[in-house]
Protein backbone atom coordinates (compact mmCIF):
# COMPACT_ATOMS: atom_id res chain seq x y z
CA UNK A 1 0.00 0.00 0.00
CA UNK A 2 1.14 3.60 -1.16
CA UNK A 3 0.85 6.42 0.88
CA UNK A 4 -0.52 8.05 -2.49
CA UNK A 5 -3.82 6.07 -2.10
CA UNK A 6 -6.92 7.81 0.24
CA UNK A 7 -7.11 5.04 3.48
CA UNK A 8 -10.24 4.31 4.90
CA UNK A 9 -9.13 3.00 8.72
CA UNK A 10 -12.06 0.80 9.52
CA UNK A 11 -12.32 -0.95 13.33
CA UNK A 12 -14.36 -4.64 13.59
CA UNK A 13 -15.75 -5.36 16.73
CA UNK A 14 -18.01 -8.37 17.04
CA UNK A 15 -19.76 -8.53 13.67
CA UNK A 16 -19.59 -4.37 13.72
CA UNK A 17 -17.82 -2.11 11.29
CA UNK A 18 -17.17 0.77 12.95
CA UNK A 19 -15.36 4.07 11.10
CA UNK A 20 -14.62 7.08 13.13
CA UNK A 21 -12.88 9.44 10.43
CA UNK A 22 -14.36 11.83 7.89
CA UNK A 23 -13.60 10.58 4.04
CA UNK A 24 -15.66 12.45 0.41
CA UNK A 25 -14.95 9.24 -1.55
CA UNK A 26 -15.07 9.64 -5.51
CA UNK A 27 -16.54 7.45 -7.85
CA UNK A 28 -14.38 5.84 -10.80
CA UNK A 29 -10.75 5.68 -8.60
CA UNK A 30 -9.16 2.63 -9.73
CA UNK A 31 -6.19 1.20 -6.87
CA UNK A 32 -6.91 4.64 -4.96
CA UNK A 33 -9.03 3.58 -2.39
CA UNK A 34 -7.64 1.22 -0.27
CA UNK A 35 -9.70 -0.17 2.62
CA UNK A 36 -7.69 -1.55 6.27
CA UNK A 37 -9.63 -3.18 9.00
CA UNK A 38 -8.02 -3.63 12.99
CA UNK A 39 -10.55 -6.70 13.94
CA UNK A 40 -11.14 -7.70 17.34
CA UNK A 41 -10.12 -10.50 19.43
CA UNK A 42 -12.62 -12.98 17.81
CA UNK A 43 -11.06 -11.97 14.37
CA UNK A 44 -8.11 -14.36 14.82
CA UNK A 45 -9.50 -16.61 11.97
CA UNK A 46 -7.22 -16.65 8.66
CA UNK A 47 -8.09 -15.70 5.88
CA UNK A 48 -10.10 -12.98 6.16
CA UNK A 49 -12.31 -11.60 3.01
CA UNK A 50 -14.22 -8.77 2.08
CA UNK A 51 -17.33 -8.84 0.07
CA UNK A 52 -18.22 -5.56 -1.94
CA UNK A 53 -21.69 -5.23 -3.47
CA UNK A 54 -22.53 -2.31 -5.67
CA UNK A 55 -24.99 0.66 -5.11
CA UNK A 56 -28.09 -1.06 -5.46
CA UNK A 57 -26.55 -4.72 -5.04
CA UNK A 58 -28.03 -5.69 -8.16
CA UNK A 59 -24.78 -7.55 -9.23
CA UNK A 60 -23.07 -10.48 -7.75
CA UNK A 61 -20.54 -9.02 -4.92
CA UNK A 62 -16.57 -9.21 -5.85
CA UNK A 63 -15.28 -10.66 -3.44
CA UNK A 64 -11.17 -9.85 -2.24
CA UNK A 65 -9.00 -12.06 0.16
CA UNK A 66 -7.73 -9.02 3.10
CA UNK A 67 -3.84 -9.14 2.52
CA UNK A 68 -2.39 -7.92 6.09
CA UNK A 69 -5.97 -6.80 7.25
CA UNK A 70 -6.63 -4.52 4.16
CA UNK A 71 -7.38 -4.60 0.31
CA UNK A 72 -8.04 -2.12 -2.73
CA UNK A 73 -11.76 -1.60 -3.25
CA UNK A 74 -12.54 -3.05 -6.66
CA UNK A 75 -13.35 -0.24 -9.00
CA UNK A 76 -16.40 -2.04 -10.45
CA UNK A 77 -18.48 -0.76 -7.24
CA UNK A 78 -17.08 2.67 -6.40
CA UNK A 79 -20.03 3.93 -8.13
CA UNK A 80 -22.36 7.51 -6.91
CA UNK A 81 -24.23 6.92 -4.28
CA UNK A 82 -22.67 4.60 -2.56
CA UNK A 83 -21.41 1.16 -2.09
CA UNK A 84 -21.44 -1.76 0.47
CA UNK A 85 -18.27 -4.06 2.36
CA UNK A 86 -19.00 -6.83 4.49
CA UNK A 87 -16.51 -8.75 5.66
CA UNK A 88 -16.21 -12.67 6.69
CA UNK A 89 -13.52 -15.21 7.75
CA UNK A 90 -13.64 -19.20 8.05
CA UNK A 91 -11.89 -22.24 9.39
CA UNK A 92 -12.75 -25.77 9.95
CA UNK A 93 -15.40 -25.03 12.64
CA UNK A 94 -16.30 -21.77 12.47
CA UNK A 95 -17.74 -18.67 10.26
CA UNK A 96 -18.07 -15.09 11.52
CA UNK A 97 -19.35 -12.51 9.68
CA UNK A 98 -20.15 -8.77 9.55
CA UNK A 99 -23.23 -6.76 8.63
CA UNK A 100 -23.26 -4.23 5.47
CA UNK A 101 -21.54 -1.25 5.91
CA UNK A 102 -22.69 1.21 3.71
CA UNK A 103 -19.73 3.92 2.12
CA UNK A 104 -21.41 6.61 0.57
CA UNK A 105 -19.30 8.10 -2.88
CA UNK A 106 -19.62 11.47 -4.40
CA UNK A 107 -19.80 11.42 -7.93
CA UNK A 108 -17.20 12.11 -10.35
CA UNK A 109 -16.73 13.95 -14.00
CA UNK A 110 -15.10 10.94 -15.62
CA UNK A 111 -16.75 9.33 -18.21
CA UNK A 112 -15.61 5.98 -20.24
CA UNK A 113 -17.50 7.66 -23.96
CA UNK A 114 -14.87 11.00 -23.09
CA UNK A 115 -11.52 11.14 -24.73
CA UNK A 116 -8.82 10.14 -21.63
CA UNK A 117 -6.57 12.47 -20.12
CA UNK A 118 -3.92 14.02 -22.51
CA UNK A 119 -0.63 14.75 -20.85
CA UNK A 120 1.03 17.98 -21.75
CA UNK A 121 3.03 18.08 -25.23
CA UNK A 122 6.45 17.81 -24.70
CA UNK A 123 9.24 19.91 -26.18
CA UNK A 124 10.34 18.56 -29.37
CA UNK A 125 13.62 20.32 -29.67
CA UNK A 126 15.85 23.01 -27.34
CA UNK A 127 19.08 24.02 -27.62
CA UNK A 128 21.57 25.34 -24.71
CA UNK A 129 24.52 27.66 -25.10
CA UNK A 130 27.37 27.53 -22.35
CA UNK A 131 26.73 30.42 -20.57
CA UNK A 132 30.67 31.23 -20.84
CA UNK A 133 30.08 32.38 -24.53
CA UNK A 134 32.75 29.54 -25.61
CA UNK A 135 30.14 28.19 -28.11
CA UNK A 136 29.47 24.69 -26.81
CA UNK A 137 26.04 23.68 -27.55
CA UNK A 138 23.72 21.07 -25.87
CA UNK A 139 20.29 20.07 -28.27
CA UNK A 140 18.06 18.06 -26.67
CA UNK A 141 15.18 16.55 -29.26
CA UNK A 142 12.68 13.61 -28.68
CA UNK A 143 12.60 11.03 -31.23
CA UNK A 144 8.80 9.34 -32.24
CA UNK A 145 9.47 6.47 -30.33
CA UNK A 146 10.18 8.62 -27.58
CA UNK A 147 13.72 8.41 -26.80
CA UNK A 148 15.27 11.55 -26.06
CA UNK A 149 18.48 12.37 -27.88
CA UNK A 150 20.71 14.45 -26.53
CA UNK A 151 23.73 16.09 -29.08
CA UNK A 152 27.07 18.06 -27.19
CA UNK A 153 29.65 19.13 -29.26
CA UNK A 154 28.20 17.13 -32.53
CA UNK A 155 28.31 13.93 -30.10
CA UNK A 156 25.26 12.00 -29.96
CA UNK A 157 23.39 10.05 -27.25
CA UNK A 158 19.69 8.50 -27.27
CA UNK A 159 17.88 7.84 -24.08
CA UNK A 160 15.06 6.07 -23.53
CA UNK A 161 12.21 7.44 -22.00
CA UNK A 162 12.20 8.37 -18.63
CA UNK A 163 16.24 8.26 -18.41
CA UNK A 164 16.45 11.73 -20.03
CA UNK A 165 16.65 13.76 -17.13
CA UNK A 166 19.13 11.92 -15.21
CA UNK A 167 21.05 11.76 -18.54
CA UNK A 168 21.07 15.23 -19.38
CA UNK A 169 21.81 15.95 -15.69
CA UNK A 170 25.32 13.76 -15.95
CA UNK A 171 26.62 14.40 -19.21
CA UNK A 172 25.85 18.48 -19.51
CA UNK A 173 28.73 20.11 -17.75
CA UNK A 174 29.89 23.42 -18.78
């Protein structure tokens, strides 16, 4: 788990889910929301799973095995209004359960018919002087297959993606 997701801390007492914090969930998050439950003394039962049934529980619930007490909510039900977790655990002898606990979820502007998220256009070309005057030039340009390639001095180097900055870091010294 990321500290980049939004955690919902969630308490189990008895067959009780109790949640004592504030949280505006939005709908369509996918691996954001990320769900961790401290159970109580009757909770000792491995494995532990949660059950997650949509708004209106119309579907079949998805069902996800608790991985150290906590687990991603699946995307399919964090729809506007709301959505539902039980939980549940079982051995050889024994099933325990929990009621519904309802999450309410604000609704979102995303839509799957809209055109996804453009990142920003990157610089195809730029060119550095030394700021001595002593003419030594850096040009930095990004290929179509998006591999950066950096020219000093008429010398040539391509980067791969992601590598550019690091690249450009170590070999531009004027």
């Amino acid at each position: 788990m990321s500290n980049a997701n939004m955690n919902l801390n969630f308490t189990v007492s008895g067959q009780r889910i109790y949640h004592y914090e504030r949280f505006n969930i939005v709908a369509d998050s996918i691996n954001y929301l990320y769900l961790k439950f401290k159970f109580s003394a009757g909770w000792r039962t491995e494995p532990k799973y949660a059950l997650f049934y949509d708004f209106n529980k119309s579907a079949p619930p998805v069902e996800v095995l608790l991985e150290n007490d906590g687990c991603y909510a699946p995307p399919e039900v964090i729809c506007s209004p709301c959505f539902y977790v039980s939980l549940y655990a079982v051995n050889e002898h024994r099933r325990i359960t929990t009621e519904l606990f309802k999450i309410p979820v604000l609704q979102s502007g995303f839509s799957e018919n809209t055109a996804q998220p453009v990142s920003p256009l990157p610089v195809n070309s730029i060119s550095v002087h030394s700021p001595a005057g002593e003419g030594q030039i850096i040009q930095m340009r990004q290929a179509a297959n998006g591999a950066v390639e950096i020219t000093k001095d008429g010398e040539q180097w391509e980067y791969v993606k992601g590598m550019a900055d690091e690249a450009a870091v170590n070999i531009i010294d004027f």
